[in-house]
Protein backbone atom coordinates (compact mmCIF):
# COMPACT_ATOMS: atom_id res chain seq x y z
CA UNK A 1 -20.78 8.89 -3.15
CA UNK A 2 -21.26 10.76 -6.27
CA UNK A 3 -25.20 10.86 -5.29
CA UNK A 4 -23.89 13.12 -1.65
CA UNK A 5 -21.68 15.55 -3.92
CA UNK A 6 -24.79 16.44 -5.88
CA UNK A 7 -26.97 17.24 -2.77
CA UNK A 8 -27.13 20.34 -0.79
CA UNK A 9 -26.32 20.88 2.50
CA UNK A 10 -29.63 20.29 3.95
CA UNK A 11 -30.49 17.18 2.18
CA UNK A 12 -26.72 15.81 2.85
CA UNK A 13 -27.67 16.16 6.86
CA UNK A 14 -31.09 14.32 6.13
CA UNK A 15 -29.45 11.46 3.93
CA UNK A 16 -27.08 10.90 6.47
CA UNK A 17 -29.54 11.03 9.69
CA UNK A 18 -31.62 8.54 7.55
CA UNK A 19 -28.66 6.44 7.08
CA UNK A 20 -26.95 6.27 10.84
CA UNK A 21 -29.33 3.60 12.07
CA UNK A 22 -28.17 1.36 8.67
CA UNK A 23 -23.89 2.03 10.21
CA UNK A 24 -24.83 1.58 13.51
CA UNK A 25 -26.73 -2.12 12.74
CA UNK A 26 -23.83 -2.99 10.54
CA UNK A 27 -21.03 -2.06 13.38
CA UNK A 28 -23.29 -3.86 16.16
CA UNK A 29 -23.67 -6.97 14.38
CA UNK A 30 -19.97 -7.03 14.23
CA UNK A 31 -18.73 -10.21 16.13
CA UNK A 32 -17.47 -9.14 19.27
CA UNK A 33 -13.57 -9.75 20.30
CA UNK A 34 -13.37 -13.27 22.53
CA UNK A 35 -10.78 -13.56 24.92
CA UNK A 36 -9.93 -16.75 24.41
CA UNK A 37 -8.52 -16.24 20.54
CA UNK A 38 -6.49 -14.16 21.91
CA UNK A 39 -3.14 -16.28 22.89
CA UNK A 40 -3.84 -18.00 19.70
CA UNK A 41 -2.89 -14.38 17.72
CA UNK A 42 1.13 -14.31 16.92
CA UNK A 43 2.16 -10.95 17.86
CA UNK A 44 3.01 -8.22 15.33
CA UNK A 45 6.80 -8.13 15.48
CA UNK A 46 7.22 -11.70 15.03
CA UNK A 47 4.85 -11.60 12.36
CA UNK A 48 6.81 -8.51 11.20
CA UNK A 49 10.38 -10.20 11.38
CA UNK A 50 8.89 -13.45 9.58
CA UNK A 51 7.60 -11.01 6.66
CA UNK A 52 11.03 -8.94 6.85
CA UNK A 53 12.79 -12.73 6.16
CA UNK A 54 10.67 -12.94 3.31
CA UNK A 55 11.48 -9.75 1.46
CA UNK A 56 15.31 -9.71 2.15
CA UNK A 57 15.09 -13.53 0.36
CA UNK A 58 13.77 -12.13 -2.70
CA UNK A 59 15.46 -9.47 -5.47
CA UNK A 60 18.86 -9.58 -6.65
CA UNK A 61 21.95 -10.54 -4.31
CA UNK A 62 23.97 -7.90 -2.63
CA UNK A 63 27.58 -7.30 -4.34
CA UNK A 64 30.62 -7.50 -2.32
CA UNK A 65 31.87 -4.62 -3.63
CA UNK A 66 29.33 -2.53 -5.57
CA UNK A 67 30.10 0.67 -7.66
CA UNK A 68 30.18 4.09 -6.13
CA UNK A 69 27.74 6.70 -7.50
CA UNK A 70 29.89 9.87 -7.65
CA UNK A 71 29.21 13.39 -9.73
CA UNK A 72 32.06 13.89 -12.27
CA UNK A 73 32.79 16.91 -14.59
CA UNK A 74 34.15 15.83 -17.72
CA UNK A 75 35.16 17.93 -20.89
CA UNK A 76 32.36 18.07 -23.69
CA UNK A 77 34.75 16.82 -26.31
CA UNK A 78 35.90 13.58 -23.47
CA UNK A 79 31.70 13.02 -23.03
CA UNK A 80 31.23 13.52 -27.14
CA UNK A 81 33.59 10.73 -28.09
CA UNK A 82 32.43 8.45 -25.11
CA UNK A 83 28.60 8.87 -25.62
CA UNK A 84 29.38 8.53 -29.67
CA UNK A 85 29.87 5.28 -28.93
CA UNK A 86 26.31 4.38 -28.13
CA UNK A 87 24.62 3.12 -25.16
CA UNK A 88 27.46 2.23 -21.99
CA UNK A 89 29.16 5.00 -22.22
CA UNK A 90 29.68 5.28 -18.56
CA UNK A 91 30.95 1.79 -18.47
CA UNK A 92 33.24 2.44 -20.81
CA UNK A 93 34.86 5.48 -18.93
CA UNK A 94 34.95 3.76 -15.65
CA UNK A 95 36.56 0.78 -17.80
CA UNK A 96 39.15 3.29 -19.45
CA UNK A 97 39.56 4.72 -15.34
CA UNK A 98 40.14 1.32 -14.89
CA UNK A 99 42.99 0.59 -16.73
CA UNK A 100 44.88 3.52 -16.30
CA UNK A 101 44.73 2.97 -12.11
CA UNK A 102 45.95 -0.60 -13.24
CA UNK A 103 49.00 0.96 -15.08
CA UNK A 104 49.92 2.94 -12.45
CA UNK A 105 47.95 6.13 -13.08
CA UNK A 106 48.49 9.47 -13.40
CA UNK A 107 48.34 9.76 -9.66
């Protein structure tokens, strides 16, 4: 490839006349399609389906009841003293949330 970007126009048109009789050799000495493979070949959706199978088995398991994702405005000096903490701090609100819905709330 990096031999056509080089050449100009006029040579590009001459490589590639030179050239068509080696693509059209290659594509006719293709084997041609025989009829009688062809109720051998599964069809694509089943093949699809049996590959779908396949990727739903792998990965982690779905939760029964996974966390929501949700966008929450907090005061600075709340975030300062949760992300002081270190690494988690999310989990540690939510766990704080947690336990004040469990004592009845402020709700």
């Amino acid at each position: 490839m990096a031999k056509i970007a080089k050449m100009t126009l006029s040579k590009a048109r001459e490589y590639a006349a030179k050239n068509q009789d080696k693509a059209h050799a290659m594509y006719s000495a293709a084997p041609e399609f025989e009829e009688d493979n062809a109720p051998r070949a599964k069809p694509v959706a089943r093949g699809f389906a049996s590959f779908k199978e396949y990727i739903n088995k792998n990965g982690r398991p779905k939760k029964q009841n996974p966390k929501q994702s949700v966008n929450l405005r907090l005061d600075p000096e709340v975030v300062k003293v949760f992300q002081s903490g270190g690494p988690g701090w999310q989990t540690r609100i939510n766990d704080a949330l947690a336990i004040v819905v469990r004592l009845g709330g402020l709700i």
